[in-house]
Protein backbone atom coordinates (compact mmCIF):
# COMPACT_ATOMS: atom_id res chain seq x y z
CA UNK A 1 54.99 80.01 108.61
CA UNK A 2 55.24 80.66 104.71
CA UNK A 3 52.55 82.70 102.80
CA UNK A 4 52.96 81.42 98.81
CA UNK A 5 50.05 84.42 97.72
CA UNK A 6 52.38 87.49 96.69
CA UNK A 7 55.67 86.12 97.26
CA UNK A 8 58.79 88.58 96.85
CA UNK A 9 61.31 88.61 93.89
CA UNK A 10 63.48 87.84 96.74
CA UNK A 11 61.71 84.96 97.88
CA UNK A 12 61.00 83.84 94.10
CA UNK A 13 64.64 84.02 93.59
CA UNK A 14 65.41 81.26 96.26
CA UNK A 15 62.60 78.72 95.05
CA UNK A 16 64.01 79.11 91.03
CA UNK A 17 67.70 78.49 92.70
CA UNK A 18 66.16 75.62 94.87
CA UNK A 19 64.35 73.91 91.75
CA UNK A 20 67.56 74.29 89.73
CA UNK A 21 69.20 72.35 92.84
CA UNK A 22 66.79 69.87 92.87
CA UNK A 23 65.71 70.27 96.31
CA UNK A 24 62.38 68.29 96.60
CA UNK A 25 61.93 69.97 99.96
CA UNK A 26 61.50 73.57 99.06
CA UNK A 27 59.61 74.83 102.01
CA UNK A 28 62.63 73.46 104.35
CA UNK A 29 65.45 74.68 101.72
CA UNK A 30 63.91 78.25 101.76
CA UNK A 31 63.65 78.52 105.46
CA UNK A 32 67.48 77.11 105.88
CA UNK A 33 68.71 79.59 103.46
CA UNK A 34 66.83 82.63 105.43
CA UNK A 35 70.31 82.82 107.31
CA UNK A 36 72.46 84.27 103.70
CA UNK A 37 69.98 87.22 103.46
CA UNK A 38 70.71 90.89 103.88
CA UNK A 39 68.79 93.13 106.60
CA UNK A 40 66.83 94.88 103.77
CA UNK A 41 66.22 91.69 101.99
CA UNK A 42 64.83 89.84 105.24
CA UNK A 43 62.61 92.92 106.23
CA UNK A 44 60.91 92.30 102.64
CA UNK A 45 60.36 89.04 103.43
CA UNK A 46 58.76 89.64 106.99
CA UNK A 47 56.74 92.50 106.16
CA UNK A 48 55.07 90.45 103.52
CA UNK A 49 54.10 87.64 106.31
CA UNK A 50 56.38 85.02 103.49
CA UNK A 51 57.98 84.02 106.89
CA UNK A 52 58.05 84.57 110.80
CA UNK A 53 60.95 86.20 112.72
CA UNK A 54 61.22 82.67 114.83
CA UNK A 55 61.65 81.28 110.67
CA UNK A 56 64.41 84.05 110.43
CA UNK A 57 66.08 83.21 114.20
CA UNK A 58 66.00 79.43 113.83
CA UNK A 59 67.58 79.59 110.36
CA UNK A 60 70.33 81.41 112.10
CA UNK A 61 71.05 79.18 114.44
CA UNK A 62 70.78 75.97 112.79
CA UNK A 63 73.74 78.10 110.50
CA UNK A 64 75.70 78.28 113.58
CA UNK A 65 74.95 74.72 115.11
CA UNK A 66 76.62 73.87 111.41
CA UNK A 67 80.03 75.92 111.60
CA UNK A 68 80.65 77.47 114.87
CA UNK A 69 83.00 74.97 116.22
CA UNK A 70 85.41 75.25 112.95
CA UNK A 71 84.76 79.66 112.91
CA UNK A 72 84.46 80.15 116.65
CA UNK A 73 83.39 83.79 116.25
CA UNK A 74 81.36 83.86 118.78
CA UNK A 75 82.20 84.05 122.68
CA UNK A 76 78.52 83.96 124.03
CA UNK A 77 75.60 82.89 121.70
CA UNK A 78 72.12 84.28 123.40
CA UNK A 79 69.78 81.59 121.73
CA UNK A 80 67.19 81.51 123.94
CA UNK A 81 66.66 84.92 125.11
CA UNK A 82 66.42 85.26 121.11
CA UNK A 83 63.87 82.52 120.40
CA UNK A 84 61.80 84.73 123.30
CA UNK A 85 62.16 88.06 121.34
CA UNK A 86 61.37 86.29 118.49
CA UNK A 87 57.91 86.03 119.75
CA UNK A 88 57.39 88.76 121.15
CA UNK A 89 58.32 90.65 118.01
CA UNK A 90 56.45 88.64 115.68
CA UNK A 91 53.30 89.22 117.96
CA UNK A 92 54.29 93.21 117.03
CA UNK A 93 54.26 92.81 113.78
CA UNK A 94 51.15 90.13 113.20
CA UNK A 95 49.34 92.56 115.69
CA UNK A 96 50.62 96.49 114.50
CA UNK A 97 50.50 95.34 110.79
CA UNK A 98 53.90 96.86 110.26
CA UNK A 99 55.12 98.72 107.46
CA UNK A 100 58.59 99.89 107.93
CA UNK A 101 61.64 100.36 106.16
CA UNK A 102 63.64 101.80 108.79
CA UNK A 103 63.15 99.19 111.42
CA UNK A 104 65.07 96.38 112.52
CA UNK A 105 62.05 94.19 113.92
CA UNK A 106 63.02 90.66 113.53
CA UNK A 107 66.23 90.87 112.20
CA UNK A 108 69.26 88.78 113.95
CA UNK A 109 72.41 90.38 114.53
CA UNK A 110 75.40 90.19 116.55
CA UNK A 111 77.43 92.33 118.73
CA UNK A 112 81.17 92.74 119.65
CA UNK A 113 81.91 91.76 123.49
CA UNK A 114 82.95 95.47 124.15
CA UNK A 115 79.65 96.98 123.98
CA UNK A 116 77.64 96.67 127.26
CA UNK A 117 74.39 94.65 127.25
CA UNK A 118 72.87 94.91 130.20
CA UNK A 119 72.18 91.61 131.75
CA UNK A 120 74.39 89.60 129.11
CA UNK A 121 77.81 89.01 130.00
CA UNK A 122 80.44 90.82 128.28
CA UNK A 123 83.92 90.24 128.10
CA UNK A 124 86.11 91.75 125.78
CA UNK A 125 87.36 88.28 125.26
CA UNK A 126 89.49 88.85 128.30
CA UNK A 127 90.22 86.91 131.44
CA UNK A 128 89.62 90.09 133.66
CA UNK A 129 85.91 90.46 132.55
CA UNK A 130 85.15 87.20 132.09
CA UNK A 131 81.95 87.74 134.59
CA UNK A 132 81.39 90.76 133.75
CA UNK A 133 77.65 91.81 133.25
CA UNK A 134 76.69 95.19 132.71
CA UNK A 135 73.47 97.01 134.56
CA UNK A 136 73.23 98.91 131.80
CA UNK A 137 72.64 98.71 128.14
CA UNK A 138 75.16 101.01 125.59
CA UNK A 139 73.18 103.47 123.57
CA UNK A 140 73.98 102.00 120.26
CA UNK A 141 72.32 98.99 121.47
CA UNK A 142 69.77 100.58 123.36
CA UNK A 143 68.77 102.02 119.60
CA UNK A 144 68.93 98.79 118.22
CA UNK A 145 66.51 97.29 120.70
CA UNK A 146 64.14 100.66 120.28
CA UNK A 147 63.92 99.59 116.12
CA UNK A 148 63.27 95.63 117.43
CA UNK A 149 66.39 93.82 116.75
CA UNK A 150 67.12 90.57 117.71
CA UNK A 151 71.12 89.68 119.72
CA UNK A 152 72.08 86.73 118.24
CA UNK A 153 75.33 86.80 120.28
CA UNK A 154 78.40 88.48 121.35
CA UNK A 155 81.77 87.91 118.90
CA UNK A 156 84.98 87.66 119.95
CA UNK A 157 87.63 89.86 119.34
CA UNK A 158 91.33 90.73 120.35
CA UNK A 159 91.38 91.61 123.94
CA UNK A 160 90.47 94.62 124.77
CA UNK A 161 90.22 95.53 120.56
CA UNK A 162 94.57 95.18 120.99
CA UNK A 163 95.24 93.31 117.89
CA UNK A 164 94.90 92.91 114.55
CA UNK A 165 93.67 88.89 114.04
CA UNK A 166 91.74 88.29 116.87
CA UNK A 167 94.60 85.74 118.20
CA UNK A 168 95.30 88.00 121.25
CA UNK A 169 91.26 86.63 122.78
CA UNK A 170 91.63 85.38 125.95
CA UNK A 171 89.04 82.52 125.00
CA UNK A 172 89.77 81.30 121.33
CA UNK A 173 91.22 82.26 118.40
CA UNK A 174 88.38 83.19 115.68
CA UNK A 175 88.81 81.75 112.05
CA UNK A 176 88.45 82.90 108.67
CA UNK A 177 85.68 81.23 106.87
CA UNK A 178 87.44 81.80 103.79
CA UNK A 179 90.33 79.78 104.53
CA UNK A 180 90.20 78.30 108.11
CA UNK A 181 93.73 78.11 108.76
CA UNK A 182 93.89 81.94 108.53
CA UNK A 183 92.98 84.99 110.91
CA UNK A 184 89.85 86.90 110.22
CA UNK A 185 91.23 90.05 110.48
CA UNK A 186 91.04 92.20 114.24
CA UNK A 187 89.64 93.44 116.39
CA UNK A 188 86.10 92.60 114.93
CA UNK A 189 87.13 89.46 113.72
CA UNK A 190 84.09 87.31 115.41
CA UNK A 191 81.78 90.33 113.83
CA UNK A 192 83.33 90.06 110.25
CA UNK A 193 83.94 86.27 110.43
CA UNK A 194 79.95 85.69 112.06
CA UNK A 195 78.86 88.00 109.15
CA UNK A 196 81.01 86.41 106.26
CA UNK A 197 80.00 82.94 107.55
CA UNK A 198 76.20 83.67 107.67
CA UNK A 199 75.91 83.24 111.21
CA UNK A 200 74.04 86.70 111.61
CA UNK A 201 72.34 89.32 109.14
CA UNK A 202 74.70 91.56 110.32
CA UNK A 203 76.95 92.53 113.42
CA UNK A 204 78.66 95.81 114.84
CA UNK A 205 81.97 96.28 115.65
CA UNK A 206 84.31 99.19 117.08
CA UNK A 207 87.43 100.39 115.00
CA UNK A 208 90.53 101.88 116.68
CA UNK A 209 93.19 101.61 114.05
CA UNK A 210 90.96 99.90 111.30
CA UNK A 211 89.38 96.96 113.72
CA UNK A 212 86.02 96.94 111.47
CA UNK A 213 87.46 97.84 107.93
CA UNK A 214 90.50 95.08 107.94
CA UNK A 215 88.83 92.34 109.38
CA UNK A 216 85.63 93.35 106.66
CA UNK A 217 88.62 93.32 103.97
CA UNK A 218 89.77 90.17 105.10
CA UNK A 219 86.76 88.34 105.34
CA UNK A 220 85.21 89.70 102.48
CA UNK A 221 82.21 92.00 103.70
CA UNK A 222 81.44 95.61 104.12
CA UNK A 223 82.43 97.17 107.48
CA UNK A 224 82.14 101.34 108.12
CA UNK A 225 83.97 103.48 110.32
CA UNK A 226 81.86 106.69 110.61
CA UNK A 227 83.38 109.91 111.67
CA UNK A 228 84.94 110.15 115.12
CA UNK A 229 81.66 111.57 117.04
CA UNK A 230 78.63 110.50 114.55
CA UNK A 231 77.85 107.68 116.78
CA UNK A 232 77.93 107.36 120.55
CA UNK A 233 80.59 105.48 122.17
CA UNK A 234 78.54 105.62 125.64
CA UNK A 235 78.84 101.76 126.42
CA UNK A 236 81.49 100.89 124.65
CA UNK A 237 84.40 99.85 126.82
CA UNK A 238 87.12 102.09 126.37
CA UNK A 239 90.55 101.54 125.11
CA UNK A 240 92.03 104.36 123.24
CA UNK A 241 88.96 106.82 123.68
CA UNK A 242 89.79 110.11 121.24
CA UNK A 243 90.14 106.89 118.03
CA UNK A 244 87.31 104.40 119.30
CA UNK A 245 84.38 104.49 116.96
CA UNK A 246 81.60 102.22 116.51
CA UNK A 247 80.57 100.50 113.13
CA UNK A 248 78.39 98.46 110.62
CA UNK A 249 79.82 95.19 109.60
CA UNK A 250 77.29 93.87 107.19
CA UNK A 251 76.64 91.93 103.55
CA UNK A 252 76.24 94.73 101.25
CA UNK A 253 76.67 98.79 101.33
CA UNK A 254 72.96 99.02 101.93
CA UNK A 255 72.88 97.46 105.08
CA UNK A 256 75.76 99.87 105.96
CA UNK A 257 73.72 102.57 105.06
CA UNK A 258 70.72 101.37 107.11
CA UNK A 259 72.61 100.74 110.18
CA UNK A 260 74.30 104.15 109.97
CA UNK A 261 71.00 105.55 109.94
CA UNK A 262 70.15 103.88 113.22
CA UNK A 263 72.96 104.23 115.50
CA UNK A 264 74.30 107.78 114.72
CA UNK A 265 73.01 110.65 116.37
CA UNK A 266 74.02 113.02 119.14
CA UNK A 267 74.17 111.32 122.76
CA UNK A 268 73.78 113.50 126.03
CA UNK A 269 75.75 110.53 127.71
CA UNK A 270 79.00 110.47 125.59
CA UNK A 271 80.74 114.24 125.96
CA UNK A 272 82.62 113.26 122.56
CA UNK A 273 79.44 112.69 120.47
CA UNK A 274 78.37 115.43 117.58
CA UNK A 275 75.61 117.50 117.94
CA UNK A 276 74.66 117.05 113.85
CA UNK A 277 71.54 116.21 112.31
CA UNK A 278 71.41 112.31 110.92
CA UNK A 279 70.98 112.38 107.20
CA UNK A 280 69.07 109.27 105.47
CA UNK A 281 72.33 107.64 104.18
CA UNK A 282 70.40 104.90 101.99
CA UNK A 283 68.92 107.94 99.93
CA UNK A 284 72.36 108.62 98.41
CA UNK A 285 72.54 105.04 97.53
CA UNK A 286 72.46 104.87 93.75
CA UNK A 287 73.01 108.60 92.47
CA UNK A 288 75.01 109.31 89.69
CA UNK A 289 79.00 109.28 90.15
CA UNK A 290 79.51 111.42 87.11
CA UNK A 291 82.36 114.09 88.02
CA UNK A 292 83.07 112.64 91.45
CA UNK A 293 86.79 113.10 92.37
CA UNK A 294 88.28 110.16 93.89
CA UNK A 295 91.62 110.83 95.31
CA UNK A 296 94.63 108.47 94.96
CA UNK A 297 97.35 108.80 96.89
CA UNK A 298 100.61 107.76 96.35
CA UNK A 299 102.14 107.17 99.77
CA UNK A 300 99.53 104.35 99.67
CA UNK A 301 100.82 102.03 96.78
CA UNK A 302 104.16 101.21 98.52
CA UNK A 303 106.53 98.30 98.27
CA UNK A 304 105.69 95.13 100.30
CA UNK A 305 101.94 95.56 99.23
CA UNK A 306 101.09 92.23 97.86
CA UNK A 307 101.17 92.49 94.02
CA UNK A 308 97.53 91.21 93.64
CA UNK A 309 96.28 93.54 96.48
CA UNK A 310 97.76 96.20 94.43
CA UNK A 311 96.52 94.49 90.66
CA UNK A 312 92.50 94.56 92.42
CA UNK A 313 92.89 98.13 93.84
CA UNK A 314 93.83 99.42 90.30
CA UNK A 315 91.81 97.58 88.71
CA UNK A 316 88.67 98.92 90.94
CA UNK A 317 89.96 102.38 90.09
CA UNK A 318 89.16 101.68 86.43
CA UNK A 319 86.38 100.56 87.67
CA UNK A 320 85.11 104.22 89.09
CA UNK A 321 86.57 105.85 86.43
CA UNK A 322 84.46 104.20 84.17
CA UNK A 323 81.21 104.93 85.96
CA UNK A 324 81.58 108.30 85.74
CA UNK A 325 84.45 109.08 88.27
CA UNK A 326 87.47 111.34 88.12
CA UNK A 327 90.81 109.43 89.47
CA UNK A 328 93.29 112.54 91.08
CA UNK A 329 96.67 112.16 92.64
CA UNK A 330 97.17 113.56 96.10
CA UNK A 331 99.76 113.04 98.33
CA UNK A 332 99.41 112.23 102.30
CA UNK A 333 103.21 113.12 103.16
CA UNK A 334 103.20 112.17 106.78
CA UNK A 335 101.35 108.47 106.45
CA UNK A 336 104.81 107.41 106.83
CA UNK A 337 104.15 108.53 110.54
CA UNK A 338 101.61 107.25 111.29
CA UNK A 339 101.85 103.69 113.11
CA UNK A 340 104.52 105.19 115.05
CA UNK A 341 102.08 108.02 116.63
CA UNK A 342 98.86 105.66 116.50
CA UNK A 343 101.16 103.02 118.71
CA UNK A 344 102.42 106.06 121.44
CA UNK A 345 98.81 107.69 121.63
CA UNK A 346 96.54 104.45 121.70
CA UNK A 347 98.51 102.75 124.32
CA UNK A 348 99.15 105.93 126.46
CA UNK A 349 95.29 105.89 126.35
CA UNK A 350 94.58 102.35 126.79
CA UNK A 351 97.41 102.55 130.00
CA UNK A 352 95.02 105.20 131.58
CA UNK A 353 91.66 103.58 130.55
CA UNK A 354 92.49 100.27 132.20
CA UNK A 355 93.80 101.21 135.39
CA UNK A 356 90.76 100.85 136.59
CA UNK A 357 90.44 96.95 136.68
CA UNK A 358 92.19 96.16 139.65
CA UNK A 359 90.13 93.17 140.74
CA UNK A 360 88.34 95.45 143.37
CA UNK A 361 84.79 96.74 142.04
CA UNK A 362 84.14 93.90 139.57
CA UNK A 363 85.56 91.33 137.37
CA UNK A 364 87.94 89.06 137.49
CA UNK A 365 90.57 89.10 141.24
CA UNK A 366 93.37 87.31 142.36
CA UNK A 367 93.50 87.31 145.87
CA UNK A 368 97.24 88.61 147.52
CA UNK A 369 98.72 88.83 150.73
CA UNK A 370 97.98 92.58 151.12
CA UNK A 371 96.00 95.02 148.68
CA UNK A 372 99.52 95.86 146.65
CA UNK A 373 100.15 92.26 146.24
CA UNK A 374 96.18 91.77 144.90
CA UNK A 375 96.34 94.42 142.47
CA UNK A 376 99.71 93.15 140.89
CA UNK A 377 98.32 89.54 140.57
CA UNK A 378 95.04 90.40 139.17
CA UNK A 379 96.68 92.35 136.77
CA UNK A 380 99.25 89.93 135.90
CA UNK A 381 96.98 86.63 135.65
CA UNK A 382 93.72 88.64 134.09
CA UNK A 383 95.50 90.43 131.12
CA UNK A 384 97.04 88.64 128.47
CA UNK A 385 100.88 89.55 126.89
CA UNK A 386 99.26 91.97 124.04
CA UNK A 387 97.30 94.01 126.59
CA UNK A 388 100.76 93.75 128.75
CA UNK A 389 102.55 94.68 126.51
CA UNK A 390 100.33 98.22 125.28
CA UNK A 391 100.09 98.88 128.89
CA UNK A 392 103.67 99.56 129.58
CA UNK A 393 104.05 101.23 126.21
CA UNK A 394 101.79 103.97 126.95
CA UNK A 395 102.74 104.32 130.70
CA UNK A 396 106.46 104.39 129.63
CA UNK A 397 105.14 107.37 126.78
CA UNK A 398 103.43 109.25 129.81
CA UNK A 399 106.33 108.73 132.57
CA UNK A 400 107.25 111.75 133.69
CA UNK A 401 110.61 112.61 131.24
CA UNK A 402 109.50 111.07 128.60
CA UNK A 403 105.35 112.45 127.85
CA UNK A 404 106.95 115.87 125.77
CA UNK A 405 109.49 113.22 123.80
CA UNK A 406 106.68 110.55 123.31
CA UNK A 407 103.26 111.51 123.65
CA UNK A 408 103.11 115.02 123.23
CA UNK A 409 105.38 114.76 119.89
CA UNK A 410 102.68 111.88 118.76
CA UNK A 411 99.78 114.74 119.14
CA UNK A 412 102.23 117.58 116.78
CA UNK A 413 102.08 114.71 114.43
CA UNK A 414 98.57 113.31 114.75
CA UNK A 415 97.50 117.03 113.77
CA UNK A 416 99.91 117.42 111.12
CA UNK A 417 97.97 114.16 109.31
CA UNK A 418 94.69 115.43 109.98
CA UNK A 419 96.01 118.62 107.91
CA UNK A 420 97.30 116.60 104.93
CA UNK A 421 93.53 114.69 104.52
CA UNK A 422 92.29 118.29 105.16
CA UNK A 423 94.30 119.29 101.95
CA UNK A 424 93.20 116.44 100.03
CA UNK A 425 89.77 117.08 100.45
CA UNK A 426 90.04 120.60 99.22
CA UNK A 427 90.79 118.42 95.49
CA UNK A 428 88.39 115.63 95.83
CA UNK A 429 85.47 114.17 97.15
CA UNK A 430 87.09 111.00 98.38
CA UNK A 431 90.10 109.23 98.72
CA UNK A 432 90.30 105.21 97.70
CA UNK A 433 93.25 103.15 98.78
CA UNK A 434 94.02 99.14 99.65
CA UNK A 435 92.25 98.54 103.02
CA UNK A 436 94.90 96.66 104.12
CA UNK A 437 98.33 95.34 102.21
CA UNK A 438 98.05 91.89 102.18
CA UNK A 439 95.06 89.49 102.28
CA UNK A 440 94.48 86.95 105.21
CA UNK A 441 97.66 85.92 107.02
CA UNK A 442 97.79 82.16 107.89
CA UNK A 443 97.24 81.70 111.76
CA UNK A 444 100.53 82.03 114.43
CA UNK A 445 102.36 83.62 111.32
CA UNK A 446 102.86 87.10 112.64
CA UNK A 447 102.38 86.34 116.43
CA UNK A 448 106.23 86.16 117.43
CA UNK A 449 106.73 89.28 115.42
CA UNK A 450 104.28 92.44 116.94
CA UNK A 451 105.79 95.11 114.81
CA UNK A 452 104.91 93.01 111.31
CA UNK A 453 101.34 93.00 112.89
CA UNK A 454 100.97 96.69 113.81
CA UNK A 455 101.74 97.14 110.21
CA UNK A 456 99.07 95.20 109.30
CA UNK A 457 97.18 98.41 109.96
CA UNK A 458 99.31 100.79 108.04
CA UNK A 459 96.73 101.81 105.45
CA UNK A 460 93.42 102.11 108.26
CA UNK A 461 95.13 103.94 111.26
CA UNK A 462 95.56 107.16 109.67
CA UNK A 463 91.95 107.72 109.45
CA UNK A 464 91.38 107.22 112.80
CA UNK A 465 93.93 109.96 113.73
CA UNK A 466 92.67 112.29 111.36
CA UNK A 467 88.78 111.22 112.79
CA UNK A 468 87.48 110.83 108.95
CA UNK A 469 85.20 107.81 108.08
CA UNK A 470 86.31 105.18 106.42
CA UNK A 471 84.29 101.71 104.44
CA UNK A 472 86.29 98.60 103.13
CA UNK A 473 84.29 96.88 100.59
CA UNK A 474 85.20 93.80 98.71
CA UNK A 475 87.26 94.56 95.58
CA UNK A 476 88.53 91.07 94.38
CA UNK A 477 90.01 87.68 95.45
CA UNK A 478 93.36 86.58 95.24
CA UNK A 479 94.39 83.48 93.65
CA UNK A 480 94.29 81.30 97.00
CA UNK A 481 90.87 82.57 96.87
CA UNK A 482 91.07 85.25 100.28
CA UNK A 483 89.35 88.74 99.46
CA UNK A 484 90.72 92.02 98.47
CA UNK A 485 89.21 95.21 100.08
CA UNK A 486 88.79 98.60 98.76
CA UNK A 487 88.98 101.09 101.05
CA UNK A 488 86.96 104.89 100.40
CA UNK A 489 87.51 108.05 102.70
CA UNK A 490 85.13 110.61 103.51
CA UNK A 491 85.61 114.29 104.54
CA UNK A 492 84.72 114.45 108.29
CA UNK A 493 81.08 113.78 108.63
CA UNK A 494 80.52 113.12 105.01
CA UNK A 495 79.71 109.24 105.67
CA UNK A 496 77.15 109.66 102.31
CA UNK A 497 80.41 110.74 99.62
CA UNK A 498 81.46 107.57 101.11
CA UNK A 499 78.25 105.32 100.97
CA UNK A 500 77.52 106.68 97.44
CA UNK A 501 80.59 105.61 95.52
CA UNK A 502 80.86 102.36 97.63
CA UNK A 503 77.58 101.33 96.47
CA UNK A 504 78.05 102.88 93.21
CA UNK A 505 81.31 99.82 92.90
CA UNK A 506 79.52 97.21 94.59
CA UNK A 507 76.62 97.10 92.09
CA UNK A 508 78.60 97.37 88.93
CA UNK A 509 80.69 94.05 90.48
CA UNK A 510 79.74 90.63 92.06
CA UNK A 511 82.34 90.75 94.58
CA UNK A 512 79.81 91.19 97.65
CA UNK A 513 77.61 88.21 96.30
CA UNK A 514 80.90 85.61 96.90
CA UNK A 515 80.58 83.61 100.14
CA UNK A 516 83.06 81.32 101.65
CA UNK A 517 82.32 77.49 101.28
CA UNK A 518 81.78 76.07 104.68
């Protein structure tokens, strides 16, 4: 279903780069390519009848028939179910006439396997879910299916969100689709890796410790974190529930933006969730950055960063000073602190949260010779050594003797770095550091060692203590070819500072238009 009579300059744009290809099948080319398109970019195209969602869908899958089994981001792909909403939307839009451009009709993305969809299973890429499916639908993807969006699939992640690479699944490990012998980032690495590989439009994720904005780093897209409360977590399996937060993973900052506008808002269901007013974050989205204070802080440029991480960081801060920003030292004293408290407070939280799967009221069991003996062998056989291993961490930090030593010291702390960002933002607008030290690890290379992989981390997990949001966009490429990210801090509930400078970067650099060679 293509229209040629008023074509987009999006649309124009792919038939000049298909006739400098020599493709003598433009009609097919176009429709193949529909798959490397942005939200925004795709809702142009359908609102001007150029092509059908089912055009839009099937693109998207024939993309994932053609790299799934080398990325394996995915741990349940929802094809048909999404060639039937297809139709149903497109009978929406041919019959409403729509006009929108705040909607998601028609547009394909994907969702992590912690977020309940009711009636599609969902796993948390662990053994003790593994037929799990929900009654119920979360509310950030209840909103998503009020604006018309199509679920391409759920991605995989660590288990439970516990990791950092999205090895610790209890299905597959996920691959980069920069370099396929290296980790995509975690927890959201099926998100970041489906979104870098073109096997969505875009995808959400949750971020604990920095699961959406390293994996985004790594795989060389945009993810957010917004401010602890913005959006609701009401659906969103738990596993350290005062630093969960949902989040965009998407192509460019605007998609960011336009997501954000959809999912945040106050939630009677979720006791946690703000009771703010939603501002239109894509009307920030090109303002001026003239006298904007960007913070740099000095804690963050450490030794062991990887020298190029460092080189692209800097040289993006030239960048921002040069469109009109104002670079300012700051200091964050207690970062030093910070894995240490984000490793006694997120398992002490995760040991409480997932007491509950004791293979009685759903999921995965392992039968015993008396109801002790069941619990301990469900347990045992339906977590894997990651989850294990945060499980006993916490419960040791909350054993009676040791909670004032452990986890109430980790709370002192976890205040006393919320107070140092509080002081920063008193002298600037945001802060912009490395979103994580290194770029892609290879695959198995950090495994054996699960301190050198909590400190993959180092640079995201203080703003999940603190509750401040947080966006990694790409920033540069080292010379194996793996992205850099950037990462920008916001002031609590100040997701627009944030959004504004990001896309203020973005479109003075071509970073974001790079994609991996599958």
């Amino acid at each position: 279903m293509l229209n040629f009579n008023n074509k987009s300059k999006v649309f124009i744009e792919f038939e000049t780069e298909n006739q400098q290809l020599n493709h003598d099948n433009s009609t097919e080319e176009n429709r193949l390519k529909l798959y490397s398109l942005t939200i925004s970019e795709v809702r142009d195209l359908l609102e001007r009848k150029e092509v059908s969602v089912k055009d839009v869908v099937t693109s998207i899958y024939e993309r994932i028939d053609a790299v799934e089994d080398r990325v394996t981001a995915f741990v349940t792909i929802t094809k048909d179910e999404a060639l039937k909403i297809a139709d149903r939307v497109q009978e929406k839009i041919t019959s409403e006439n729509i006009k929108s451009t705040t909607s998601l009709l028609g547009i394909p993305l994907a969702i992590k396997d912690n977020m309940c969809t009711k009636g599609i299973r969902t796993t948390c890429s662990s053994k003790i879910l593994s037929n799990f499916i929900p009654p119920y639908e979360s509310t950030v993807t209840s909103r998503l299916i009020e604006q018309g969006y199509v679920l391409v699939g759920k991605t995989n992640l660590d288990e439970f969100a516990m990791g950092s690479s999205t090895e610790n699944s209890g299905f597959h490990i996920t691959k980069n689709p920069w370099d396929l012998e290296s980790i995509p980032g975690g927890s959201s690495g099926g998100s970041a890796a489906a979104v870098a590989a073109d096997e969505c439009i875009a995808a959400l994720g949750s971020d604990t410790g920095g699961s959406i904005r390293q994996p985004a780093a790594l795989c060389g897209v945009v993810g957010l974190k917004p401010t602890y409360g913005r959006v609701s977590r009401y659906g969103l399996v738990a596993f350290a529930s005062s630093l969960d937060q949902i989040g965009p993973i998407t192509k460019n900052v605007q998609d960011s933006a336009i997501l954000m506008n959809i999912i945040s808002g106050h939630d009677p269901l979720d006791s946690t969730s703000a009771p703010l007013p939603v501002p239109d974050f894509t009307a920030v989205l090109g303002q001026d950055m003239k006298g904007i204070k960007i913070g740099i802080p000095k804690e963050y440029f450490i030794e062991g960063m990887d020298r190029e991480v460092g080189i692209s960081v800097r040289d993006s801060i030239k960048k921002l000073d040069s469109l009109g920003a104002i670079p300012v030292e700051v200091s964050l004293p207690r970062t030093g602190y910070a894995v240490a408290t984000y490793y006694v407070l997120a398992t002490s939280e995760a040991s409480s949260n997932l007491a509950r799967y004791d293979g009685v009221k759903y999921g995965f069991r392992a039968e015993g010779k008396d109801l002790m003996d069941t619990y301990l062998n469900t347990r045992a056989q339906g977590f894997g050594a990651e989850v294990k291993r945060r499980i006993m961490l916490g419960t040791y930090a909350l054993s009676s003797g040791y909670y004032e030593a452990y986890y109430k010291k980790a709370q002192q702390v976890r205040t006393l770095i919320k107070r140092d960002f509080e002081e920063a933002f008193k002298a600037v607008d945001v802060i912009v550091t490395p979103t994580s030290p290194t770029a892609a690890f290879k695959v198995g290379e950090k495994t054996a060692d699960p301190l050198q992989m909590y400190l993959s981390d180092i640079f995201t997990i203080s703003v999940n203590l603190a509750g401040v949001p947080g966006i990694s966009i790409p920033c540069g490429f080292t010379s194996h070819n793996l992205p850099i990210g950037l990462q920008i801090i916001g002031n609590h509930f100040d997701e627009e500072s944030i959004l504004k400078v990001a896309y203020a970067y973005e479109q003075s650099t071509d970073w974001h238009k790079r994609r991996p060679n599958l």
